[in-house]
C-alpha atoms as a PDB file:
ATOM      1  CA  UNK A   1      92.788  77.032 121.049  1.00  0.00           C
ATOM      2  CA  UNK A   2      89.440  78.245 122.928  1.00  0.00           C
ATOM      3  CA  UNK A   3      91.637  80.800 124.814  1.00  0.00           C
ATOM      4  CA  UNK A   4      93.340  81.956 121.848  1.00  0.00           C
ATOM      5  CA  UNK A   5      89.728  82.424 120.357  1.00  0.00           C
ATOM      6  CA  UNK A   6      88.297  84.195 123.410  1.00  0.00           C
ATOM      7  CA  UNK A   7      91.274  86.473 123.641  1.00  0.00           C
ATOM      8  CA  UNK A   8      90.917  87.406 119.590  1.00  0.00           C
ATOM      9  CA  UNK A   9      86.954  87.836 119.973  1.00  0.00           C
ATOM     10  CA  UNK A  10      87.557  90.336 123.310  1.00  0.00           C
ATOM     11  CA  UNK A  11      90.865  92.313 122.487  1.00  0.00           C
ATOM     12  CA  UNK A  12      90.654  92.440 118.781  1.00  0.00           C
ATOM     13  CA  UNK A  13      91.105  95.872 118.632  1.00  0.00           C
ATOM     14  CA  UNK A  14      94.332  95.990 120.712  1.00  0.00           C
ATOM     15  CA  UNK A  15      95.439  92.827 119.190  1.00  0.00           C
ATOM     16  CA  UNK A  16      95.124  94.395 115.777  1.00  0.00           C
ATOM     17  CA  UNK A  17      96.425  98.043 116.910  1.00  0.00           C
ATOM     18  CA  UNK A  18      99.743  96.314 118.598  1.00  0.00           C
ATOM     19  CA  UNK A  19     100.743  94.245 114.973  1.00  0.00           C
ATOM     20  CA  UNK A  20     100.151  97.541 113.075  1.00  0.00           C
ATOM     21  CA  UNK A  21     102.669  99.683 115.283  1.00  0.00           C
ATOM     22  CA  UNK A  22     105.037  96.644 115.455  1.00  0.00           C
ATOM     23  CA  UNK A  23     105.112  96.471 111.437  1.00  0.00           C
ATOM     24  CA  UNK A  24     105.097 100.130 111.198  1.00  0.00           C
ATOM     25  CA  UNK A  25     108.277 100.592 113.645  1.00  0.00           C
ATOM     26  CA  UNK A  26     109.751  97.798 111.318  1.00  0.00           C
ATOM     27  CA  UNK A  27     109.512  99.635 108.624  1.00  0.00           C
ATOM     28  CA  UNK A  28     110.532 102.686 109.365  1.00  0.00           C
ATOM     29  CA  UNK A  29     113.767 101.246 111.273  1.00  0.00           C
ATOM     30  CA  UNK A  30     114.284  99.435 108.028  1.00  0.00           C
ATOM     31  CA  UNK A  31     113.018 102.189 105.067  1.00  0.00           C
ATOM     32  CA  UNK A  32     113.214 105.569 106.945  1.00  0.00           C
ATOM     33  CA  UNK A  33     110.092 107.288 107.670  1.00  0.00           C
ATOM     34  CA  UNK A  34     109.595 108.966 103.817  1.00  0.00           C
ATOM     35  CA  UNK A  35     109.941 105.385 102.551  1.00  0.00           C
ATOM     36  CA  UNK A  36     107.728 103.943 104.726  1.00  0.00           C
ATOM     37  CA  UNK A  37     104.801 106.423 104.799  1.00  0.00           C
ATOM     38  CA  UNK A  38     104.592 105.902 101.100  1.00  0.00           C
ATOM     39  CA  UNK A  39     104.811 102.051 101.241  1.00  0.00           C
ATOM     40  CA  UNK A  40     101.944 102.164 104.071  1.00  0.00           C
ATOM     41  CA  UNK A  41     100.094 104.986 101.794  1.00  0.00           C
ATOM     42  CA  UNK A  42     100.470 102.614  98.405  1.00  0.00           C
ATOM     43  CA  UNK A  43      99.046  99.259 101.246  1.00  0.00           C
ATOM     44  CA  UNK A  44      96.384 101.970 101.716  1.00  0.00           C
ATOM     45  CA  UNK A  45      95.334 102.605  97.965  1.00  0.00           C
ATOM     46  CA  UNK A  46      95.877  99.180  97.247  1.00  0.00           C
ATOM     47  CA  UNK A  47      93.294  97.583  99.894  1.00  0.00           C
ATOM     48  CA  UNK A  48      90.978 100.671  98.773  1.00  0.00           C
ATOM     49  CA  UNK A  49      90.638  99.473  95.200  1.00  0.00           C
ATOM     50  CA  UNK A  50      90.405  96.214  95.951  1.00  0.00           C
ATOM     51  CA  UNK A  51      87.208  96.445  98.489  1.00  0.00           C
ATOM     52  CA  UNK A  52      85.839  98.582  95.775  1.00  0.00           C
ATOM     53  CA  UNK A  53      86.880  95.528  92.913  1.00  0.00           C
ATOM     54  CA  UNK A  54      85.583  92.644  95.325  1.00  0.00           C
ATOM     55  CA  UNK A  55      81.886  94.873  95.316  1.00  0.00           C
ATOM     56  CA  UNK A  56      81.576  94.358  91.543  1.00  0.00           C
ATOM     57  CA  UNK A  57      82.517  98.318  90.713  1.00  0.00           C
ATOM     58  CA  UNK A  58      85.120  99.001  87.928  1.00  0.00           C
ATOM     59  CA  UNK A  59      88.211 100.052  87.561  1.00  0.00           C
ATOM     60  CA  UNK A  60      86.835 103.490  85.734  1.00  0.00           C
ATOM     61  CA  UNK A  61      84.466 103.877  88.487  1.00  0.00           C
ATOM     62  CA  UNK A  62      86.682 103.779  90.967  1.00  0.00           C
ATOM     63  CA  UNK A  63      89.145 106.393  90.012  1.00  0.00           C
ATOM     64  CA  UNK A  64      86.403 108.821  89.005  1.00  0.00           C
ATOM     65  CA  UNK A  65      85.774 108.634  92.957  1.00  0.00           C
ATOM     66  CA  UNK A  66      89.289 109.161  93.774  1.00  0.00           C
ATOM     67  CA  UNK A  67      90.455 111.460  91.017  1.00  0.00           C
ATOM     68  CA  UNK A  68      87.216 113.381  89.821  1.00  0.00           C
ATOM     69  CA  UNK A  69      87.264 114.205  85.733  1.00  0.00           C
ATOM     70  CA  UNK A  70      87.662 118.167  84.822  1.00  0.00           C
ATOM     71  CA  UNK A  71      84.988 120.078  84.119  1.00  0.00           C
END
């Protein structure tokens, strides 16, 4: 398990980069590229709202980053 921990702590990066490109080739095998770029886009959003949720911003507050009000 110390090896498995050593290897995680020194190639996290590639470790990381090399699940990414294996889920992404999965899904676009399985969706087509259009359907996948929009699932991966919505993963996107989604993990982007939360990280703002989990810092104790709203909902309101949020969106008026993303999506500006008219002036």
């Amino acid at each position: 398990m110390d090896v498995l921990w050593d290897l995680w702590q020194q190639h996290r990066g590639k470790i990381l980069g090399a699940i990414l490109g294996f889920l992404a080739g999965v899904l676009i095998l399985v969706f087509g590229f259009i359907k996948a770029i929009f699932l991966i886009s919505c993963v996107f959003i989604g993990y982007y709202i939360g990280k703002h949720l989990d810092k104790g911003e709203s909902l309101r507050d949020i969106l008026d980053k993303i999506l500006p009000p008219g002036k």
